[in-house]
PDB file of N, CA and C in Angstrom:
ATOM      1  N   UNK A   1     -72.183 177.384 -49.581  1.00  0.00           N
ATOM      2  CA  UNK A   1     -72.305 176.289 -48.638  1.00  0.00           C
ATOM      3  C   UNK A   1     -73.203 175.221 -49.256  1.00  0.00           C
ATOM      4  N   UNK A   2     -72.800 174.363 -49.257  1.00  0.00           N
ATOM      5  CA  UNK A   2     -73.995 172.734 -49.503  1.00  0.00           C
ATOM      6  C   UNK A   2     -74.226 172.063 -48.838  1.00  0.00           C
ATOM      7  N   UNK A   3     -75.416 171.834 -48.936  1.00  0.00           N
ATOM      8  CA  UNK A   3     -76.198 170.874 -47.626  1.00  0.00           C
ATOM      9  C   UNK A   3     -76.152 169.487 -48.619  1.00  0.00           C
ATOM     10  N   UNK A   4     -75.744 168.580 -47.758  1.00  0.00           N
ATOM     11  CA  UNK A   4     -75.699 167.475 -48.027  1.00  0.00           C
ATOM     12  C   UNK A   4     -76.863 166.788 -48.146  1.00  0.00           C
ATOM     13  N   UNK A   5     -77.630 165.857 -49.432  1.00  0.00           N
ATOM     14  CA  UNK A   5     -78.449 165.895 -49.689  1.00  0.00           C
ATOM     15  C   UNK A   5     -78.467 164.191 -49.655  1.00  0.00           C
ATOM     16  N   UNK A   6     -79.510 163.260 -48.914  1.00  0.00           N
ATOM     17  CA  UNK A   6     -79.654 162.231 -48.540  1.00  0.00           C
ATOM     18  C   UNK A   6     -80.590 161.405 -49.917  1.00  0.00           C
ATOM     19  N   UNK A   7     -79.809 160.669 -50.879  1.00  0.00           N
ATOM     20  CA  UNK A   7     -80.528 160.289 -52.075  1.00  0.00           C
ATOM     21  C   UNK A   7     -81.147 159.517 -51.510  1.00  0.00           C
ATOM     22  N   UNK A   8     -82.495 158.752 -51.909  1.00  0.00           N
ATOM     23  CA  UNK A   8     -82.811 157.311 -51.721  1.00  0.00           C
ATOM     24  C   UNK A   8     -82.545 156.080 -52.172  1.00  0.00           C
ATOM     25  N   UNK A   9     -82.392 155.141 -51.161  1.00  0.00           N
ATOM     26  CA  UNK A   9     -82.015 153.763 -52.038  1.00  0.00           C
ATOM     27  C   UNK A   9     -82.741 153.359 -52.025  1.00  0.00           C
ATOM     28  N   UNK A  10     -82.467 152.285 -53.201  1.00  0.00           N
ATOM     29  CA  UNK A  10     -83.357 151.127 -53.639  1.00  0.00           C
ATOM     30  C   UNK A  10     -83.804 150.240 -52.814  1.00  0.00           C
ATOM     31  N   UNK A  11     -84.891 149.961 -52.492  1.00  0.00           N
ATOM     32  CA  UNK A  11     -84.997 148.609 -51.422  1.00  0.00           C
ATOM     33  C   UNK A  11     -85.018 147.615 -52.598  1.00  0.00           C
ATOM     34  N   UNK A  12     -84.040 146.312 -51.510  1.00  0.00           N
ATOM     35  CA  UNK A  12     -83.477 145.428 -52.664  1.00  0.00           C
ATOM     36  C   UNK A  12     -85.237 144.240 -52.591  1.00  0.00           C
ATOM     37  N   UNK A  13     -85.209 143.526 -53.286  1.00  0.00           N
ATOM     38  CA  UNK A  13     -86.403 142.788 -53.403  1.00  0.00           C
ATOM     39  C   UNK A  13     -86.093 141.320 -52.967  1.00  0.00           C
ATOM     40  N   UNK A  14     -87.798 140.988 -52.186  1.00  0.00           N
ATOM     41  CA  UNK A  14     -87.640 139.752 -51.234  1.00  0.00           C
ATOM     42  C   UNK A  14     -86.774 139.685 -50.343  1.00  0.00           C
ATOM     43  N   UNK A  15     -86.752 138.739 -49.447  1.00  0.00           N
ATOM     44  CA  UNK A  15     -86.499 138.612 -48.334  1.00  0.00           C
ATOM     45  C   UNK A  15     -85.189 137.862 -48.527  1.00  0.00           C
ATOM     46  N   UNK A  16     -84.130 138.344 -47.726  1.00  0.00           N
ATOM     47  CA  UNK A  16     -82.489 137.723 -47.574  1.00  0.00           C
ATOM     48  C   UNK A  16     -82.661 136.154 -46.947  1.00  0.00           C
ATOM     49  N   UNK A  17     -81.548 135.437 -47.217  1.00  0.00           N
ATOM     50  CA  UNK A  17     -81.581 133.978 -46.525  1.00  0.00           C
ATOM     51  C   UNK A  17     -82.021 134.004 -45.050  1.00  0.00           C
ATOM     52  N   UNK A  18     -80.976 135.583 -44.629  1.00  0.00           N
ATOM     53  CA  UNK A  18     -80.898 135.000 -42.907  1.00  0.00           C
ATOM     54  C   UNK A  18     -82.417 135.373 -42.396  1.00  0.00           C
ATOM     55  N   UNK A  19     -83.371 136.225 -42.846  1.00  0.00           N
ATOM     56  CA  UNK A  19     -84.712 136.225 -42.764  1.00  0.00           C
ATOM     57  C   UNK A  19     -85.742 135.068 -42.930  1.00  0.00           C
ATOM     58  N   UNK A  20     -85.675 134.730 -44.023  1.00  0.00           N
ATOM     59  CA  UNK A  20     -86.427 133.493 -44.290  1.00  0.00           C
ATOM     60  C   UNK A  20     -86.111 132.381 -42.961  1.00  0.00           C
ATOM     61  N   UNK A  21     -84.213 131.817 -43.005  1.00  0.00           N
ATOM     62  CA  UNK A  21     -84.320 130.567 -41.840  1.00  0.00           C
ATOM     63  C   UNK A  21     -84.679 131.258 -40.962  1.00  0.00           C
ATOM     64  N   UNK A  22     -84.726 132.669 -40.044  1.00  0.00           N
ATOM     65  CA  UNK A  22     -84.969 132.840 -38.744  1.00  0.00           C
ATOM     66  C   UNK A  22     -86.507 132.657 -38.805  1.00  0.00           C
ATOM     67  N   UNK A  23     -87.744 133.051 -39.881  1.00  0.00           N
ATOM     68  CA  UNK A  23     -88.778 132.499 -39.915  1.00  0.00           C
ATOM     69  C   UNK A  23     -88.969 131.488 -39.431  1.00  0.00           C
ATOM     70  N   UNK A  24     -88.222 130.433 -40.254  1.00  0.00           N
ATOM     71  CA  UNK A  24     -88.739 129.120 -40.609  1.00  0.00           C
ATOM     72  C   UNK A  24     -88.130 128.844 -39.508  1.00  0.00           C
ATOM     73  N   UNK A  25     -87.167 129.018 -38.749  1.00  0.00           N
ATOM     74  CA  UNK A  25     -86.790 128.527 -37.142  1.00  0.00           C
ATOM     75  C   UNK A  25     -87.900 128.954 -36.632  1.00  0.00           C
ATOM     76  N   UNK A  26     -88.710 130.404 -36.557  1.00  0.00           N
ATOM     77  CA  UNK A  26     -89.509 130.572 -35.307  1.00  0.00           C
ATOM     78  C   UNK A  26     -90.396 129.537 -35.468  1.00  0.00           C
ATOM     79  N   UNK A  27     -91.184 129.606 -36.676  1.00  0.00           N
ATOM     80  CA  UNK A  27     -92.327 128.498 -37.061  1.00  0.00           C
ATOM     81  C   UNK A  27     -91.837 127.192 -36.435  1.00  0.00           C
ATOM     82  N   UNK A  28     -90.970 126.863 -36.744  1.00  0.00           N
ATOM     83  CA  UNK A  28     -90.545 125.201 -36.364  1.00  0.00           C
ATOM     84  C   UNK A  28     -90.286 125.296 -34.843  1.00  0.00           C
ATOM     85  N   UNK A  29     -90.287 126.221 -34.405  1.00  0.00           N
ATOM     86  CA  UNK A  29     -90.150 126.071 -32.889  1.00  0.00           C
ATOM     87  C   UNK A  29     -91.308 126.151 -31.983  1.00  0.00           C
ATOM     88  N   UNK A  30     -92.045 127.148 -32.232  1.00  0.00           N
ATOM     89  CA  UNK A  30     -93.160 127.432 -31.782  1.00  0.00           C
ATOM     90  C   UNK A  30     -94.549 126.093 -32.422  1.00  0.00           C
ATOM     91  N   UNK A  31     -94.193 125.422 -33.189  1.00  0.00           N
ATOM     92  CA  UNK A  31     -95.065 124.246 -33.524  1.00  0.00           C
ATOM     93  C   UNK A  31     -94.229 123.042 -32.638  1.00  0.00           C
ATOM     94  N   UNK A  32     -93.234 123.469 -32.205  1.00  0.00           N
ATOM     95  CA  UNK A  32     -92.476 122.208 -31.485  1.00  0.00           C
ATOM     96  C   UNK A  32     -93.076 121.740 -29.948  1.00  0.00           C
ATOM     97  N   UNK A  33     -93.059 123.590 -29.440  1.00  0.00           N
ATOM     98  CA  UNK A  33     -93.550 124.187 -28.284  1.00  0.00           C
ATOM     99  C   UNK A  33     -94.798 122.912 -28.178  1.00  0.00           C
ATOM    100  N   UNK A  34     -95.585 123.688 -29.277  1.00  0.00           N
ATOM    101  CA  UNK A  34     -96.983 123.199 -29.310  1.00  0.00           C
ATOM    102  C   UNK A  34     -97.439 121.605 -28.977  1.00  0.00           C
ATOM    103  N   UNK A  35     -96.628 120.536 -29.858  1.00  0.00           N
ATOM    104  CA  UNK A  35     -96.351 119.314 -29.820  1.00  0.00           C
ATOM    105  C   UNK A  35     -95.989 118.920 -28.198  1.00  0.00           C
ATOM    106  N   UNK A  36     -95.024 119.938 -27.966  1.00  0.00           N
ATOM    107  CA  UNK A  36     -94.095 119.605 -26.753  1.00  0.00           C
ATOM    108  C   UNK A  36     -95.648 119.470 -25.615  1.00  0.00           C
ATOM    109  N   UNK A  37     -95.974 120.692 -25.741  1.00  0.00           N
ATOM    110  CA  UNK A  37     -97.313 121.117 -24.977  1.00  0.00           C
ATOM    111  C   UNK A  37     -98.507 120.127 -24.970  1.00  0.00           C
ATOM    112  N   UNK A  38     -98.885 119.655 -25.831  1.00  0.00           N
ATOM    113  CA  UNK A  38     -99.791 118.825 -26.151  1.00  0.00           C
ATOM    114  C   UNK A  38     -99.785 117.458 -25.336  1.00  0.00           C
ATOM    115  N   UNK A  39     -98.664 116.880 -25.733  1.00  0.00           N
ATOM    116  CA  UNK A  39     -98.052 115.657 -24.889  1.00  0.00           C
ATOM    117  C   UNK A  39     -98.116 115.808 -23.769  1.00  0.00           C
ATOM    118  N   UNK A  40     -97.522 116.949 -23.583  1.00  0.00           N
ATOM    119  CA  UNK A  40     -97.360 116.853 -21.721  1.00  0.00           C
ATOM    120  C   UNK A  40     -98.720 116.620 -21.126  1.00  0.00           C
ATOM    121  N   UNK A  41     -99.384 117.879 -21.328  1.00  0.00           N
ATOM    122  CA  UNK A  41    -101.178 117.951 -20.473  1.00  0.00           C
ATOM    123  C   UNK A  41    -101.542 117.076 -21.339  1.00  0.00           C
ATOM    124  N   UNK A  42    -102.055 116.658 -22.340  1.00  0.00           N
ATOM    125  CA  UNK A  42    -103.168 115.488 -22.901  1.00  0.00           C
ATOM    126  C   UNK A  42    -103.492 114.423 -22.187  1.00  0.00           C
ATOM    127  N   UNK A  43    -104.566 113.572 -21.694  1.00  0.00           N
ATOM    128  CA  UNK A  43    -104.144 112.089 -21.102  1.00  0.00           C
ATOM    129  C   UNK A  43    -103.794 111.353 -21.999  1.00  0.00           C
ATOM    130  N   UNK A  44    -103.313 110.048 -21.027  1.00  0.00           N
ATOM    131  CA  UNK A  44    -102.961 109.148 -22.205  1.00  0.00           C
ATOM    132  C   UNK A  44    -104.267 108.461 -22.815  1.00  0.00           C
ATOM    133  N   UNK A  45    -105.570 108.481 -22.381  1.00  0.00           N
ATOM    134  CA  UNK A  45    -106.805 107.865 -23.050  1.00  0.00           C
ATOM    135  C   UNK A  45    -106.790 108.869 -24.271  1.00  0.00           C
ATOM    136  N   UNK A  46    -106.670 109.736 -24.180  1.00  0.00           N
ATOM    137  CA  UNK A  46    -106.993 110.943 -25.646  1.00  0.00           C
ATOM    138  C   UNK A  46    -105.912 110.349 -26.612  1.00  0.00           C
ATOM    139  N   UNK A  47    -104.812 110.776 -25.874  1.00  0.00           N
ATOM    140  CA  UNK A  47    -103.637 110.139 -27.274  1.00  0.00           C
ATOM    141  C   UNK A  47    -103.701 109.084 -27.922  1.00  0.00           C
ATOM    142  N   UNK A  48    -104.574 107.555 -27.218  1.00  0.00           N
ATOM    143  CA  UNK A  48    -104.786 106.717 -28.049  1.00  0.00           C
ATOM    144  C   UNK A  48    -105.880 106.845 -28.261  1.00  0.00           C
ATOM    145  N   UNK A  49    -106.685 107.024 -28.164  1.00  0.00           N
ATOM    146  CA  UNK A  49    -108.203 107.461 -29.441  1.00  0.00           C
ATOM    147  C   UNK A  49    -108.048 108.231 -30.409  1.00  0.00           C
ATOM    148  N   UNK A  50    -106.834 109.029 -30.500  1.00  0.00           N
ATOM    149  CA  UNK A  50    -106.479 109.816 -31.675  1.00  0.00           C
ATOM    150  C   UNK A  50    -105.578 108.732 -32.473  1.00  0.00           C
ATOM    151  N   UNK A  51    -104.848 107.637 -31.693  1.00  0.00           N
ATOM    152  CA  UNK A  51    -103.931 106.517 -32.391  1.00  0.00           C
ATOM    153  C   UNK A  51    -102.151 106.950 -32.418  1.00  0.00           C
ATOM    154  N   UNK A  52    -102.379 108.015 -31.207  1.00  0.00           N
ATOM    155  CA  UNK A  52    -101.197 108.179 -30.669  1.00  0.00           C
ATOM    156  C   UNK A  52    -100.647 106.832 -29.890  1.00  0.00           C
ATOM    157  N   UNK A  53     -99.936 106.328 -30.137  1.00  0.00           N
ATOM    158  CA  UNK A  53     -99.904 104.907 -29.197  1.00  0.00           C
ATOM    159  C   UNK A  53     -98.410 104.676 -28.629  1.00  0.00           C
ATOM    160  N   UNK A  54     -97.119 105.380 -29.329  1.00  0.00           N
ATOM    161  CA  UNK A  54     -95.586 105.183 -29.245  1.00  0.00           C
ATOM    162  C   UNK A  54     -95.340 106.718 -28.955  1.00  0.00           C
ATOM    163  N   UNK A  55     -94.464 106.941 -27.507  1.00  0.00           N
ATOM    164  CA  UNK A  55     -94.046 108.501 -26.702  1.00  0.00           C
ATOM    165  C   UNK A  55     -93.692 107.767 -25.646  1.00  0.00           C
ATOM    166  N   UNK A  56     -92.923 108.885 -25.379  1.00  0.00           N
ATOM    167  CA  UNK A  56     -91.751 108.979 -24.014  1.00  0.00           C
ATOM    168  C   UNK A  56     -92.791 109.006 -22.842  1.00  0.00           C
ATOM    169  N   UNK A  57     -92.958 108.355 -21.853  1.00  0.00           N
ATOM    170  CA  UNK A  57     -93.519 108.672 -20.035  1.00  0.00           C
ATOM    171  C   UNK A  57     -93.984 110.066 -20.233  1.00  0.00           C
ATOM    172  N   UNK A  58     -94.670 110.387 -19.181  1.00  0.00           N
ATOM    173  CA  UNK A  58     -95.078 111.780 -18.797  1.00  0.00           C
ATOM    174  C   UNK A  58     -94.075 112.287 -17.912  1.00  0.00           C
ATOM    175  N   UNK A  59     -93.423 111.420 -17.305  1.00  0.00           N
ATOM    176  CA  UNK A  59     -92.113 112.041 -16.491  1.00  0.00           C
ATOM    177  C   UNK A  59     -90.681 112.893 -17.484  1.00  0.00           C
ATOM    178  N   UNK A  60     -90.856 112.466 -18.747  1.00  0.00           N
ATOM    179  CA  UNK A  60     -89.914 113.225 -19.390  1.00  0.00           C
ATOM    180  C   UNK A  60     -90.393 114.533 -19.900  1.00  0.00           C
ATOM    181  N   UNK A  61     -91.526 115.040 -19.181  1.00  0.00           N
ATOM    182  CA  UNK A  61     -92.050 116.271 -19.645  1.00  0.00           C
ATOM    183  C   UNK A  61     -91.850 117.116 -18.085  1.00  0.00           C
ATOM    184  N   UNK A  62     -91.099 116.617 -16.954  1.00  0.00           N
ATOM    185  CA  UNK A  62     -90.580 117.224 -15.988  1.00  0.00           C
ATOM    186  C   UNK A  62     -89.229 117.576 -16.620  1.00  0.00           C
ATOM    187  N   UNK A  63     -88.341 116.017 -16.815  1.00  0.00           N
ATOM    188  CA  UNK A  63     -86.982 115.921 -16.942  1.00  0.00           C
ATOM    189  C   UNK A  63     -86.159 116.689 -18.043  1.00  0.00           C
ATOM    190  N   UNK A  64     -86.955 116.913 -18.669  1.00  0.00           N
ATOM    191  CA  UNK A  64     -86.093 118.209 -20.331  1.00  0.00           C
ATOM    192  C   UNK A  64     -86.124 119.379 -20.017  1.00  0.00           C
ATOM    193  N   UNK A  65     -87.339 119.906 -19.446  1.00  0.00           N
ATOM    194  CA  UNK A  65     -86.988 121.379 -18.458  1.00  0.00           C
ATOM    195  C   UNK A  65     -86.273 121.702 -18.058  1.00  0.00           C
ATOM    196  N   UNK A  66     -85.725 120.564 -16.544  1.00  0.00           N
ATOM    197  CA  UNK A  66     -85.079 120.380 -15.835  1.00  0.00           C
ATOM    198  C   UNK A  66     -83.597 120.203 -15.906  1.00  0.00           C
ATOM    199  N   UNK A  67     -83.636 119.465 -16.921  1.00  0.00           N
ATOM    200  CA  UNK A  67     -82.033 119.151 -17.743  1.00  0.00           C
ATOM    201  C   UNK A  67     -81.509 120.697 -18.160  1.00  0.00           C
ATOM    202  N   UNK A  68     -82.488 121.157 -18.977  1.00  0.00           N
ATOM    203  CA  UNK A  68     -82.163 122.457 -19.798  1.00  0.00           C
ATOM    204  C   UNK A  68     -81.668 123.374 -19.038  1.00  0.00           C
ATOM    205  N   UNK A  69     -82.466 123.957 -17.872  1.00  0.00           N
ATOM    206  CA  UNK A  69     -82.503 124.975 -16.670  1.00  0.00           C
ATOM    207  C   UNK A  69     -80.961 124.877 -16.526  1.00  0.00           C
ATOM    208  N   UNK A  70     -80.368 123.602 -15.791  1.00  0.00           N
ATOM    209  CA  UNK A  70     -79.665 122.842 -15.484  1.00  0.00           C
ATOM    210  C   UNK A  70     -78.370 123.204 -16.067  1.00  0.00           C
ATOM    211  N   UNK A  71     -78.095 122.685 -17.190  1.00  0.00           N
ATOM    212  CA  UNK A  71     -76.958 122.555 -18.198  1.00  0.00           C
ATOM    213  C   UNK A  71     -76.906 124.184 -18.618  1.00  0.00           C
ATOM    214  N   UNK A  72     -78.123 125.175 -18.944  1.00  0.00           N
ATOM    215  CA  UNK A  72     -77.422 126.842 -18.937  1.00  0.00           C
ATOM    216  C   UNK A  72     -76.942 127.311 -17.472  1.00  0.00           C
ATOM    217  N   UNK A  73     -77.382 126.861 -16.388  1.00  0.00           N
ATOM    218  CA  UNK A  73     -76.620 127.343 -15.254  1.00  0.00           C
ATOM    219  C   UNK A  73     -75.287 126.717 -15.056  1.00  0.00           C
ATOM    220  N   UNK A  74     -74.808 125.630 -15.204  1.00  0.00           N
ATOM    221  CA  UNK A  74     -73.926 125.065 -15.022  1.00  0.00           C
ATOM    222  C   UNK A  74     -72.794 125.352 -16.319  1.00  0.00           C
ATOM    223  N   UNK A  75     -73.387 125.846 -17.346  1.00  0.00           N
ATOM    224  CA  UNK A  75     -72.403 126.649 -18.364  1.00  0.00           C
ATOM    225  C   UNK A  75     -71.817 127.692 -18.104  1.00  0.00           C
ATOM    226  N   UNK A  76     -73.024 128.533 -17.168  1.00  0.00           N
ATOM    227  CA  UNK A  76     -72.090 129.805 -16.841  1.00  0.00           C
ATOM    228  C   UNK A  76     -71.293 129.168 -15.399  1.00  0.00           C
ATOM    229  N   UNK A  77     -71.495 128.628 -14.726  1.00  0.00           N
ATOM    230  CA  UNK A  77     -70.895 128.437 -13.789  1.00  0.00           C
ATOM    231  C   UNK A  77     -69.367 127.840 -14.161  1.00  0.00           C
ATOM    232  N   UNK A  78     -68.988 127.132 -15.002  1.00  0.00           N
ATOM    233  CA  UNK A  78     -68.284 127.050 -15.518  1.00  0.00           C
ATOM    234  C   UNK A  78     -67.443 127.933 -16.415  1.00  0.00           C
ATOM    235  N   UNK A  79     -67.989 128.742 -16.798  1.00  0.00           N
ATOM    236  CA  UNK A  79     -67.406 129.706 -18.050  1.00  0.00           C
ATOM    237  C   UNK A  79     -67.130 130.998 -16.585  1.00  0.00           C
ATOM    238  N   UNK A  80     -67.272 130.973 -15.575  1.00  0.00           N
ATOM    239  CA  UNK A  80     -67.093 132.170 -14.449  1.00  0.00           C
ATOM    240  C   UNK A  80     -65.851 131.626 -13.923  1.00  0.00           C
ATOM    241  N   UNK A  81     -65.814 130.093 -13.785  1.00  0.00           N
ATOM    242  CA  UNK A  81     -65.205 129.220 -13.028  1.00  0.00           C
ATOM    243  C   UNK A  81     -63.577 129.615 -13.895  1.00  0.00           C
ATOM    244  N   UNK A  82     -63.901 129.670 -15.645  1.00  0.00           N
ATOM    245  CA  UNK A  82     -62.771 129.685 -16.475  1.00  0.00           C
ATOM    246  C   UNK A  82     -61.910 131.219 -16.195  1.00  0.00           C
ATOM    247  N   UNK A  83     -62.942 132.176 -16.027  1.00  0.00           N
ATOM    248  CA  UNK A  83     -62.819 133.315 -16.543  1.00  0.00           C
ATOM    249  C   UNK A  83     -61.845 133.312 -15.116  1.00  0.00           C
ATOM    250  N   UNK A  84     -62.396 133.071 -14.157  1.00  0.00           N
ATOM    251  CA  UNK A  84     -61.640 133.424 -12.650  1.00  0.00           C
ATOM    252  C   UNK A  84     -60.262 132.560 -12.476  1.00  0.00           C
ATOM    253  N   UNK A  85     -59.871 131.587 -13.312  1.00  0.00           N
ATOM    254  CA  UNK A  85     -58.963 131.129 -13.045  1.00  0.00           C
ATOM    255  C   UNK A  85     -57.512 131.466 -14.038  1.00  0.00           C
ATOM    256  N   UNK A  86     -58.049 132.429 -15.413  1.00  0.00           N
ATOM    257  CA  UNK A  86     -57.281 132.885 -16.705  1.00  0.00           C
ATOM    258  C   UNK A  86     -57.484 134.388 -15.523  1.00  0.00           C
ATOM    259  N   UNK A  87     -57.761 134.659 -15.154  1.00  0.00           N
ATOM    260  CA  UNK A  87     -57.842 136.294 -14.200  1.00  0.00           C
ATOM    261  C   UNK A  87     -56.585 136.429 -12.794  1.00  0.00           C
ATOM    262  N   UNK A  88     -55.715 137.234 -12.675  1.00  0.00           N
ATOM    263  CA  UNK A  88     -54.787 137.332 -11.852  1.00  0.00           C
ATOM    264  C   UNK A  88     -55.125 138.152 -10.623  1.00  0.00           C
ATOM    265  N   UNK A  89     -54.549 137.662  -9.608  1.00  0.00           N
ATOM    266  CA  UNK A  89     -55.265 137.556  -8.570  1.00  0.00           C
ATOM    267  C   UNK A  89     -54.750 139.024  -8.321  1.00  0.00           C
ATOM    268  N   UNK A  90     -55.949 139.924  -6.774  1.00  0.00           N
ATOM    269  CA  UNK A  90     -56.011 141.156  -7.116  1.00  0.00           C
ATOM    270  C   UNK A  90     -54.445 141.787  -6.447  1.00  0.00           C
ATOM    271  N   UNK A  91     -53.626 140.427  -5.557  1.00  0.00           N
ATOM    272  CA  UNK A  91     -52.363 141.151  -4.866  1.00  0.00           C
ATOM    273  C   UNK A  91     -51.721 141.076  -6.212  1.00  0.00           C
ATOM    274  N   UNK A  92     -51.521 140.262  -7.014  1.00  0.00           N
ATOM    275  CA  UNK A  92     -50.636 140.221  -8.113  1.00  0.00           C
ATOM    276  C   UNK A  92     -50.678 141.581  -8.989  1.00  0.00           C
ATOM    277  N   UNK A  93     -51.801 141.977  -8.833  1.00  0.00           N
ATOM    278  CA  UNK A  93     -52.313 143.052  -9.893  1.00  0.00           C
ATOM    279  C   UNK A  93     -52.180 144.339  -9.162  1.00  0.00           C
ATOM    280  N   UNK A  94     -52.102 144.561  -7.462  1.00  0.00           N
ATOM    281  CA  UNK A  94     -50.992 145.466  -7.047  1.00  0.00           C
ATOM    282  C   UNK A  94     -49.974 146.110  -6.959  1.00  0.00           C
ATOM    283  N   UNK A  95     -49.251 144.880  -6.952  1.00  0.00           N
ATOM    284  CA  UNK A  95     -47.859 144.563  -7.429  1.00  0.00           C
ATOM    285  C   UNK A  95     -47.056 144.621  -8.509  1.00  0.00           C
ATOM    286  N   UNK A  96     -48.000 144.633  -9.429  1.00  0.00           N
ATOM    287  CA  UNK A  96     -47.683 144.874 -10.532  1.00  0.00           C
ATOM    288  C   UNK A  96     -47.838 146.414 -11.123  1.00  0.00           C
ATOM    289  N   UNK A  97     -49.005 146.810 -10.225  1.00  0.00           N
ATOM    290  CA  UNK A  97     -49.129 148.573 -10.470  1.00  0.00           C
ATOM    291  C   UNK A  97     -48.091 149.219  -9.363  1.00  0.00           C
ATOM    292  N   UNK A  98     -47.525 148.466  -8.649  1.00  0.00           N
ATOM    293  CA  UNK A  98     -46.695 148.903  -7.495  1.00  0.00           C
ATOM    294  C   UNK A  98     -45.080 149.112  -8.485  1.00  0.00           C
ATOM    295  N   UNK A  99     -44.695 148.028  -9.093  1.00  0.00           N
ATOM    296  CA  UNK A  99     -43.449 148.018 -10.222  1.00  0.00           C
ATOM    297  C   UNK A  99     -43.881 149.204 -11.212  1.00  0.00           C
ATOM    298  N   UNK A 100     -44.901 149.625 -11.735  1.00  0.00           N
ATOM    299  CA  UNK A 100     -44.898 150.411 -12.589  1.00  0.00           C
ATOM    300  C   UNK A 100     -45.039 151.847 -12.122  1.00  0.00           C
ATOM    301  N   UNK A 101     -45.337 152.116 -11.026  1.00  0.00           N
ATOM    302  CA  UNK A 101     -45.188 153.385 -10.045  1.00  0.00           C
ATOM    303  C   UNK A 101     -43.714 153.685  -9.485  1.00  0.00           C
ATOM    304  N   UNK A 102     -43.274 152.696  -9.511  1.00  0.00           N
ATOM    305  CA  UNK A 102     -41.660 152.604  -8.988  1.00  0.00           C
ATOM    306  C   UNK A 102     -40.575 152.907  -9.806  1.00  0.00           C
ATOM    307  N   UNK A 103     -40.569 152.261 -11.040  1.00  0.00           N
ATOM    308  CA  UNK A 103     -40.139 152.123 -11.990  1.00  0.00           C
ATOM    309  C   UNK A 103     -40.339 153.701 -12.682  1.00  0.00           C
ATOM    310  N   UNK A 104     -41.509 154.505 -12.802  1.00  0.00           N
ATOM    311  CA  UNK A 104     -41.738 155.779 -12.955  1.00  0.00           C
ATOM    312  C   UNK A 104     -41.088 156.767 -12.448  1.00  0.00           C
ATOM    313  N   UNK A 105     -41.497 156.679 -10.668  1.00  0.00           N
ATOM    314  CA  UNK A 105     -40.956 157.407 -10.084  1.00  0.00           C
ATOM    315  C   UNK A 105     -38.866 157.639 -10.542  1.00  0.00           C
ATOM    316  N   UNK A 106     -38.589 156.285 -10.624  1.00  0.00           N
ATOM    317  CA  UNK A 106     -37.394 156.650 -10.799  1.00  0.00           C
ATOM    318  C   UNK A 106     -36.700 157.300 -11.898  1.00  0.00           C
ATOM    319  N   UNK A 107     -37.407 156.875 -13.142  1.00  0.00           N
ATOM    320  CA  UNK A 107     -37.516 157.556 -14.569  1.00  0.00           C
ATOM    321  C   UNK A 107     -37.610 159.035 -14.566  1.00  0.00           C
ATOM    322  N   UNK A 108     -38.652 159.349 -13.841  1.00  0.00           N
ATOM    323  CA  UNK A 108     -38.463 161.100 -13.292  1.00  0.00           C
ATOM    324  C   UNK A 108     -37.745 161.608 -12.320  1.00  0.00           C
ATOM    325  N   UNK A 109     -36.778 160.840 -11.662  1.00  0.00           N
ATOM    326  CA  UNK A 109     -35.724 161.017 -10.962  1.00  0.00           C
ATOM    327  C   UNK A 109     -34.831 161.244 -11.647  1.00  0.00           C
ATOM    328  N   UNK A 110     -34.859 160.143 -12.139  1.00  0.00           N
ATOM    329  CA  UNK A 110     -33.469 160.043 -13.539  1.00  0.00           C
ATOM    330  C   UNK A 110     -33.186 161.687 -14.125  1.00  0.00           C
ATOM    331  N   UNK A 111     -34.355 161.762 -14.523  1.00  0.00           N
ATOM    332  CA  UNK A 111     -34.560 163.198 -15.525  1.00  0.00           C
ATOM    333  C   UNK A 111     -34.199 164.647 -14.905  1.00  0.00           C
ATOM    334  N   UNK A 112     -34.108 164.071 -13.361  1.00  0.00           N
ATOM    335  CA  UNK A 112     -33.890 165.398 -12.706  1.00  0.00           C
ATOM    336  C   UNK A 112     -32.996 165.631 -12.608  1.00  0.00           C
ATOM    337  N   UNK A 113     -31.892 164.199 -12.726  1.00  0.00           N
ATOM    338  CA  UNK A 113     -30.750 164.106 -12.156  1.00  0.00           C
ATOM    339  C   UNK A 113     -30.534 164.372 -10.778  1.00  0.00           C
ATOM    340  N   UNK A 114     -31.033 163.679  -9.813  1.00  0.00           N
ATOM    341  CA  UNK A 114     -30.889 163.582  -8.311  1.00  0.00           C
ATOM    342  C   UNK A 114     -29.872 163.042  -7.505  1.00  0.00           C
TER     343      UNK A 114
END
C-alpha cells in the first residue's frame, strides 16, 4: 500500500500584479476617504489659512453619499425589476408542469397498452 506523499512547493517570489493594484487601490482609497473626510468637517477659516482656497460647497459632502446610497438601491431595484420580467409567471409554470404530467401519464399508458 502507498501513502500518498504531499511534496512541497516552491513559493513563487514577490508579489503577483493582482496583489500589488488591490494594495495600491486600498491605499488610494482610504487616503481618498481621508481627503473626502477632511473637507467635509474642516471649517472653511482652516482651509484658507492652510491656502486651501478652490472646493466644492459643504453641501456636496451631503449630496455624494446620498447619490451613491441612491444609484446601488435603484440598481438592484432595477436588476429585480429585469429578473421578474425575463421570469414566467407562476400559472404559466403550472401549466407547463401540468403538460408534462399529462403527456407522461399517457406515455405509461401507451406502454401498458390500455
Amino acid at each position: 500500500m502507498s501513502l500518498l506523499v504531499m511534496q512541497p512547493v516552491a513559493a513563487k517570489k514577490g508579489a503577483s500584479s493582482v496583489e500589488v493594484y488591490g494594495f495600491a487601490g486600498w491605499i488610494l482609497s482610504a487616503v481618498a476617504f481621508a481627503l473626502y473626510c477632511l473637507w467635509a468637517f474642516v471649517p472653511e477659516p482652516v482651509l484658507h489659512s492652510i491656502g486651501i482656497t478652490y472646493y466644492p460647497t459643504k453641501e456636496w459632502a451631503l449630496i455624494i453619499p446620498t447619490l451613491i446610497i441612491f444609484s446601488v438601491l435603484f440598481v438592484y431595484w432595477v436588476y429585480e425589476r429585469c429578473d421578474e420580467r425575463n421570469t414566467r409567471s407562476r400559472a404559466a409554470g403550472a401549466a407547463a408542469a401540468a403538460t408534462v404530467t399529462a403527456s407522461t401519464v399517457t406515455a405509461v399508458v401507451g406502454n401498458i397498452y390500455v
